[in-house]
PDB file of N, CA and C in Angstrom:
ATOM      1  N   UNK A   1      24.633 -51.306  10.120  1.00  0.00           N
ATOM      2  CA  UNK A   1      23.521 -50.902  10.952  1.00  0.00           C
ATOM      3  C   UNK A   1      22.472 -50.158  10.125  1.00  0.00           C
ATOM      4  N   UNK A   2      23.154 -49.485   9.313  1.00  0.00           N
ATOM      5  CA  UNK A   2      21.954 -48.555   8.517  1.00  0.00           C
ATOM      6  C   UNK A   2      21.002 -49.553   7.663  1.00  0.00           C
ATOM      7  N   UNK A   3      21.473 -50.557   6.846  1.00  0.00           N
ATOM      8  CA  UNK A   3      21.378 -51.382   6.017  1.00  0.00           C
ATOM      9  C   UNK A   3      20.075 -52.118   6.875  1.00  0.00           C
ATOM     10  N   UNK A   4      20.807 -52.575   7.724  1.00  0.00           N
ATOM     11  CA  UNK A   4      19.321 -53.168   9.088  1.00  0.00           C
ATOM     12  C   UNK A   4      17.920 -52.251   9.589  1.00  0.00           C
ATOM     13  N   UNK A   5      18.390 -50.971  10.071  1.00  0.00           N
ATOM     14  CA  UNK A   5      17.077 -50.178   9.709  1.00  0.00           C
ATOM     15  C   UNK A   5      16.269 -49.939   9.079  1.00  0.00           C
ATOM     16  N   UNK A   6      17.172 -49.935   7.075  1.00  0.00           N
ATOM     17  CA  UNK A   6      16.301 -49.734   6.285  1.00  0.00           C
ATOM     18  C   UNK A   6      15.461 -50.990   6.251  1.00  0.00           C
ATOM     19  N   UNK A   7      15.942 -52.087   6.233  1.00  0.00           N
ATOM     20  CA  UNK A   7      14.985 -53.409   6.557  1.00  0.00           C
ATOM     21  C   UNK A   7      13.902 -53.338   7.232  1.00  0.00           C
ATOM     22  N   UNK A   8      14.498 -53.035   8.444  1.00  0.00           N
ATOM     23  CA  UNK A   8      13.296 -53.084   9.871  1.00  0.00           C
ATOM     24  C   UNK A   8      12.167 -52.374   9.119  1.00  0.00           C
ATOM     25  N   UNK A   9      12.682 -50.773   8.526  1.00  0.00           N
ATOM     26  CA  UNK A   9      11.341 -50.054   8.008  1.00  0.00           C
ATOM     27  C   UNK A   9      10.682 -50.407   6.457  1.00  0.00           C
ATOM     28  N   UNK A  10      11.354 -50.806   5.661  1.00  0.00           N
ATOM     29  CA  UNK A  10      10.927 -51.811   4.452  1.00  0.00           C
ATOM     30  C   UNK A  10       9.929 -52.642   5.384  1.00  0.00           C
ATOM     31  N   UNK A  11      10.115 -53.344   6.246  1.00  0.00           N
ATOM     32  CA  UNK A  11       9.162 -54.645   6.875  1.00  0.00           C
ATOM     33  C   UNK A  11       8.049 -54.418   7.302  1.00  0.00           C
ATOM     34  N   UNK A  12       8.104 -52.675   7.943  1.00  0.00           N
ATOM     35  CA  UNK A  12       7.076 -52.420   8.657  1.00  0.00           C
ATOM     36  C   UNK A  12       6.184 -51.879   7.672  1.00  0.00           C
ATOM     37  N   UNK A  13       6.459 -51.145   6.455  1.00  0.00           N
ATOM     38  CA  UNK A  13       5.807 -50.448   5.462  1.00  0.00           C
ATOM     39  C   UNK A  13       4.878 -51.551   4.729  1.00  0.00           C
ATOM     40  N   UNK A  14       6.025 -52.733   4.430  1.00  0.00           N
ATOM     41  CA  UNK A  14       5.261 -53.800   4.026  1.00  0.00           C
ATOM     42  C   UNK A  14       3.904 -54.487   4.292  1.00  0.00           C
ATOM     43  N   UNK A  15       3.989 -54.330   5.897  1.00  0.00           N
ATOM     44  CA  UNK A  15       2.963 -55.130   6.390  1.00  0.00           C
ATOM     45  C   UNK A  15       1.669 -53.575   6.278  1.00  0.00           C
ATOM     46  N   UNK A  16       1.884 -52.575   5.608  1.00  0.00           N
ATOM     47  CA  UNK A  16       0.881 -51.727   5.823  1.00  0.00           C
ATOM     48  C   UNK A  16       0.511 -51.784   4.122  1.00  0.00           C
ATOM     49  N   UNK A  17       1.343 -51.955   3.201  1.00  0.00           N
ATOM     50  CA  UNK A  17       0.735 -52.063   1.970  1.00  0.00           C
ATOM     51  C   UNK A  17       0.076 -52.863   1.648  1.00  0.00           C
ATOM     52  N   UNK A  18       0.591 -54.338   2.232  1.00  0.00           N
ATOM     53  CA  UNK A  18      -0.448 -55.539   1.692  1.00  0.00           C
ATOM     54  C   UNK A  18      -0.792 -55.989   0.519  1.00  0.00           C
ATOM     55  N   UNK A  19      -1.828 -55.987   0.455  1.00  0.00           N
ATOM     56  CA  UNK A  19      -2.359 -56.062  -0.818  1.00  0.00           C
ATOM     57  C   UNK A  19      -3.299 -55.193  -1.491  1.00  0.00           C
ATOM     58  N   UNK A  20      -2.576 -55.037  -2.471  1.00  0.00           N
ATOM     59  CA  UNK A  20      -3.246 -53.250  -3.325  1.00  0.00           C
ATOM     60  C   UNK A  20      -4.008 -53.860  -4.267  1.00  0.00           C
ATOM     61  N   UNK A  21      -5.061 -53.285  -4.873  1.00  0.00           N
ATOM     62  CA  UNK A  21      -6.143 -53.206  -5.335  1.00  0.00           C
ATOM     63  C   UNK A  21      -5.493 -54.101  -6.493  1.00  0.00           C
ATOM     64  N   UNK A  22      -4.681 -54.067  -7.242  1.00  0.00           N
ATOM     65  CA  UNK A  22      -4.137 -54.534  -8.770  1.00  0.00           C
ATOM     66  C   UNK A  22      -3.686 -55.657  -8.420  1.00  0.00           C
ATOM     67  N   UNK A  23      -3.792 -56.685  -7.062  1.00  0.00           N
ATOM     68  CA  UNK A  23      -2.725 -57.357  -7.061  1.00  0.00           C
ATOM     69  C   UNK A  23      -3.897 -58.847  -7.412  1.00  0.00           C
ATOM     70  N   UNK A  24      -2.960 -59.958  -7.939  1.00  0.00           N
ATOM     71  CA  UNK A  24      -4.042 -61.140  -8.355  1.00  0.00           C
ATOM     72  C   UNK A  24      -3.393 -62.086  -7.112  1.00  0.00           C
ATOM     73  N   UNK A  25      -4.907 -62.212  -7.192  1.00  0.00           N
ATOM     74  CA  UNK A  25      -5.363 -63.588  -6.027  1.00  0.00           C
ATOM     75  C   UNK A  25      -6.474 -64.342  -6.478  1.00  0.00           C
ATOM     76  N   UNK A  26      -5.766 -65.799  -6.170  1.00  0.00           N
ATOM     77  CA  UNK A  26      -6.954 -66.861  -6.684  1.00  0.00           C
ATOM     78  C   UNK A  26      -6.927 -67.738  -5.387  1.00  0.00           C
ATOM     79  N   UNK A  27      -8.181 -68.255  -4.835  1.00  0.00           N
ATOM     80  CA  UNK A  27      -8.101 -69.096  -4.144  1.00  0.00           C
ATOM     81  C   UNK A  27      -9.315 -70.454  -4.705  1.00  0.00           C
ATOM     82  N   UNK A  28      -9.403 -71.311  -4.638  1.00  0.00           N
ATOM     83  CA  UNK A  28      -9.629 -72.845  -5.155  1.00  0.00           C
ATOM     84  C   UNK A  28      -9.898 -74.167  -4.289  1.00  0.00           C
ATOM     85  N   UNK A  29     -10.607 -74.253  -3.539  1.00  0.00           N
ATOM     86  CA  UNK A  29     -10.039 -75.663  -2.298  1.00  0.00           C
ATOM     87  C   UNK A  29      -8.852 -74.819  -1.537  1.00  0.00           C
ATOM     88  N   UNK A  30      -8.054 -76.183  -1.149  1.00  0.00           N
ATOM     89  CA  UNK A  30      -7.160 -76.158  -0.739  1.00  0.00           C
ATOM     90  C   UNK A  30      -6.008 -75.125  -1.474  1.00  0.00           C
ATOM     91  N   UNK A  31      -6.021 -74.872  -2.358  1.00  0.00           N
ATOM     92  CA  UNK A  31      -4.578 -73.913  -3.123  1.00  0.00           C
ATOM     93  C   UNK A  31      -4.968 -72.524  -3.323  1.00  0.00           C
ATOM     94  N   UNK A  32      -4.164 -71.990  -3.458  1.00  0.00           N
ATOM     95  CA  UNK A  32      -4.419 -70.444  -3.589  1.00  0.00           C
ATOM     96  C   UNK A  32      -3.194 -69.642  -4.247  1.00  0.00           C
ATOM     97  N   UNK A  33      -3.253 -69.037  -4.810  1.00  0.00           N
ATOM     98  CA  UNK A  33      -2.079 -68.258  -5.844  1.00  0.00           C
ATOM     99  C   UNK A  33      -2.322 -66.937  -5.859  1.00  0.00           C
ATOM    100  N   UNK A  34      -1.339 -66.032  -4.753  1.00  0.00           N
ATOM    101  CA  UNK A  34      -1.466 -64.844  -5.098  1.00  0.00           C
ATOM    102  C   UNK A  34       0.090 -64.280  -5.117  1.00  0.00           C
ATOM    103  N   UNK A  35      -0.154 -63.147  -6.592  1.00  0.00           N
ATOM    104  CA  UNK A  35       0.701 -62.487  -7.428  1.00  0.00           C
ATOM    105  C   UNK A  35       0.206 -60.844  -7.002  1.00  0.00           C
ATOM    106  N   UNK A  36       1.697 -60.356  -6.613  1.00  0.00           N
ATOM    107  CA  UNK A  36       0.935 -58.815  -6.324  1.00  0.00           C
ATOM    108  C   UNK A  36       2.306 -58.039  -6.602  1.00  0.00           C
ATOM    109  N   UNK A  37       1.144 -57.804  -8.301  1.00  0.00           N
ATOM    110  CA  UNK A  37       1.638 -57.293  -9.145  1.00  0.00           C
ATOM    111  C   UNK A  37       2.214 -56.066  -8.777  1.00  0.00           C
ATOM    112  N   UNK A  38       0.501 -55.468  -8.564  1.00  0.00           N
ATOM    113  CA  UNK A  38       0.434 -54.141  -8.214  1.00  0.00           C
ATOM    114  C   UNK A  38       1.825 -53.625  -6.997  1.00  0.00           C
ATOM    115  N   UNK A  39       1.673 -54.331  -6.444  1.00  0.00           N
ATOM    116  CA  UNK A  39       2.302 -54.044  -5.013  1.00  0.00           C
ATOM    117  C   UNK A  39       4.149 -53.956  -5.808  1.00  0.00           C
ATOM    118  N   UNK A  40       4.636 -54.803  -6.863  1.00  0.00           N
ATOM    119  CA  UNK A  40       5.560 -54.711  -6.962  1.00  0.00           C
ATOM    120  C   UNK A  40       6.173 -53.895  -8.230  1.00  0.00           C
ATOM    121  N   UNK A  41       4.871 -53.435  -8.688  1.00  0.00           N
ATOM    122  CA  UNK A  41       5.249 -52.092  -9.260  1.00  0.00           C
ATOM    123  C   UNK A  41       5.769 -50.411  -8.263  1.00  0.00           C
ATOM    124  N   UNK A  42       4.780 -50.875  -7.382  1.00  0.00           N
ATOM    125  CA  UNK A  42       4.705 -49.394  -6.317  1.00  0.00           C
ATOM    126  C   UNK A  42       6.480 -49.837  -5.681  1.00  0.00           C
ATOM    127  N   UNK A  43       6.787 -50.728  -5.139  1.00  0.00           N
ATOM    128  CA  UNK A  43       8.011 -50.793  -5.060  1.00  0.00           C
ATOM    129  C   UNK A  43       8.945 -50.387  -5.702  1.00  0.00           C
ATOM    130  N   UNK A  44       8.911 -50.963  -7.040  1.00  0.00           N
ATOM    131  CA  UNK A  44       9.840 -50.496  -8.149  1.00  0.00           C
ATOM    132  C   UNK A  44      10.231 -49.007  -8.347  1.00  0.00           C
ATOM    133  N   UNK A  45       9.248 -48.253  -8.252  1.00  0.00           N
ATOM    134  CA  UNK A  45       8.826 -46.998  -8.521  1.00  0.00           C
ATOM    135  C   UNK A  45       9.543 -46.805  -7.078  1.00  0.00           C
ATOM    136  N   UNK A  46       9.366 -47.047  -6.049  1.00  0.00           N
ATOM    137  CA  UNK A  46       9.908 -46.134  -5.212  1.00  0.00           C
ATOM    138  C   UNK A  46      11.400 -46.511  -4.743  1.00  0.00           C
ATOM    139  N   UNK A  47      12.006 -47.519  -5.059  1.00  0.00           N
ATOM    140  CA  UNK A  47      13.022 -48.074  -5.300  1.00  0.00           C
ATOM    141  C   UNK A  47      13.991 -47.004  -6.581  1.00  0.00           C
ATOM    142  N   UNK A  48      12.933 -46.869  -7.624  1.00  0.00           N
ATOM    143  CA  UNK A  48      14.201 -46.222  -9.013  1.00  0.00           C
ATOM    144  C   UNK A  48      14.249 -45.094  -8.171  1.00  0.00           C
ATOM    145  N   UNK A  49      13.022 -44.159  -7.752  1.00  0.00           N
ATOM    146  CA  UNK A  49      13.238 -42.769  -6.753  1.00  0.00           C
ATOM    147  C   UNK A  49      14.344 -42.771  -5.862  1.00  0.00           C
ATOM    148  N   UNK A  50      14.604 -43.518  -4.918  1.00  0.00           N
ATOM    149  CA  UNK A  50      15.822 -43.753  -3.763  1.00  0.00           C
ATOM    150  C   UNK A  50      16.632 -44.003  -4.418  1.00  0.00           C
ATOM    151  N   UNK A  51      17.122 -44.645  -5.858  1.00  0.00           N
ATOM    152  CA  UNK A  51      18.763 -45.006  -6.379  1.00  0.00           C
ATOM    153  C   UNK A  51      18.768 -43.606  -7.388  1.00  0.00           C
ATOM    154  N   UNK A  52      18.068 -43.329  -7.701  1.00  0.00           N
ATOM    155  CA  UNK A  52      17.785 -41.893  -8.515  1.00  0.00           C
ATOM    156  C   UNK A  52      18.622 -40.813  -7.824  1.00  0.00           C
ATOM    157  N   UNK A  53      17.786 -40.597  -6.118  1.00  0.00           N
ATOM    158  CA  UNK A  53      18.169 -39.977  -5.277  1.00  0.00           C
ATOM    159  C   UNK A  53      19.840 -39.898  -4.757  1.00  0.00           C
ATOM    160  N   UNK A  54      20.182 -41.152  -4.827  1.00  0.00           N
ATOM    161  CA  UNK A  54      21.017 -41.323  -4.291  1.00  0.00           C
ATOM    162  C   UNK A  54      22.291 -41.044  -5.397  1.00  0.00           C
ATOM    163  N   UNK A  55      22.076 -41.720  -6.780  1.00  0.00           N
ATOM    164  CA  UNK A  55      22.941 -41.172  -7.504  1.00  0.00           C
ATOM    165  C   UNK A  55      22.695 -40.005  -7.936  1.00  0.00           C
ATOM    166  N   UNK A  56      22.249 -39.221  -7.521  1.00  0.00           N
ATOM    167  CA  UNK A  56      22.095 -37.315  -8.087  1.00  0.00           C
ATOM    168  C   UNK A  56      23.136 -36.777  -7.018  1.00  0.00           C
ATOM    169  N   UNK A  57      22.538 -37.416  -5.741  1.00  0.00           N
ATOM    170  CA  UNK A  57      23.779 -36.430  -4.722  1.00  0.00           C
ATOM    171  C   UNK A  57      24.913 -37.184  -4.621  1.00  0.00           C
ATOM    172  N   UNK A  58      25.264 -38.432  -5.055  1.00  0.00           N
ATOM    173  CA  UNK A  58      26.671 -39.015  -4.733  1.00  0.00           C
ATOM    174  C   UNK A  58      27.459 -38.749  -5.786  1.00  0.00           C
TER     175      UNK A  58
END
């Protein structure tokens, strides 16, 4: 159950970050290619913080 919450709120955070200033987007006709970079650095970063967190107090 916990595992599912953190989802639900990962999902909802998601749809508020979007797309951050660093992230690449190309669009062309019909195709379009977007890479967000940016966006998956800020993750990372707050991802090492929470396993950081978590292995200090466990």
């Amino acid at each position: 159950m916990i595992t599912g919450v953190i989802l639900l709120i990962v999902g909802f955070v998601w749809t508020f970050i979007g797309r951050l200033p660093g992230d690449i987007s190309f669009k062309k006709g019909n195709f379009s290619f977007y890479f967000p970079i940016m966006t998956s650095i800020v993750v990372s970063i707050i991802l090492s913080l929470i396993f950081f967190l978590i292995g200090k107090f466990r």
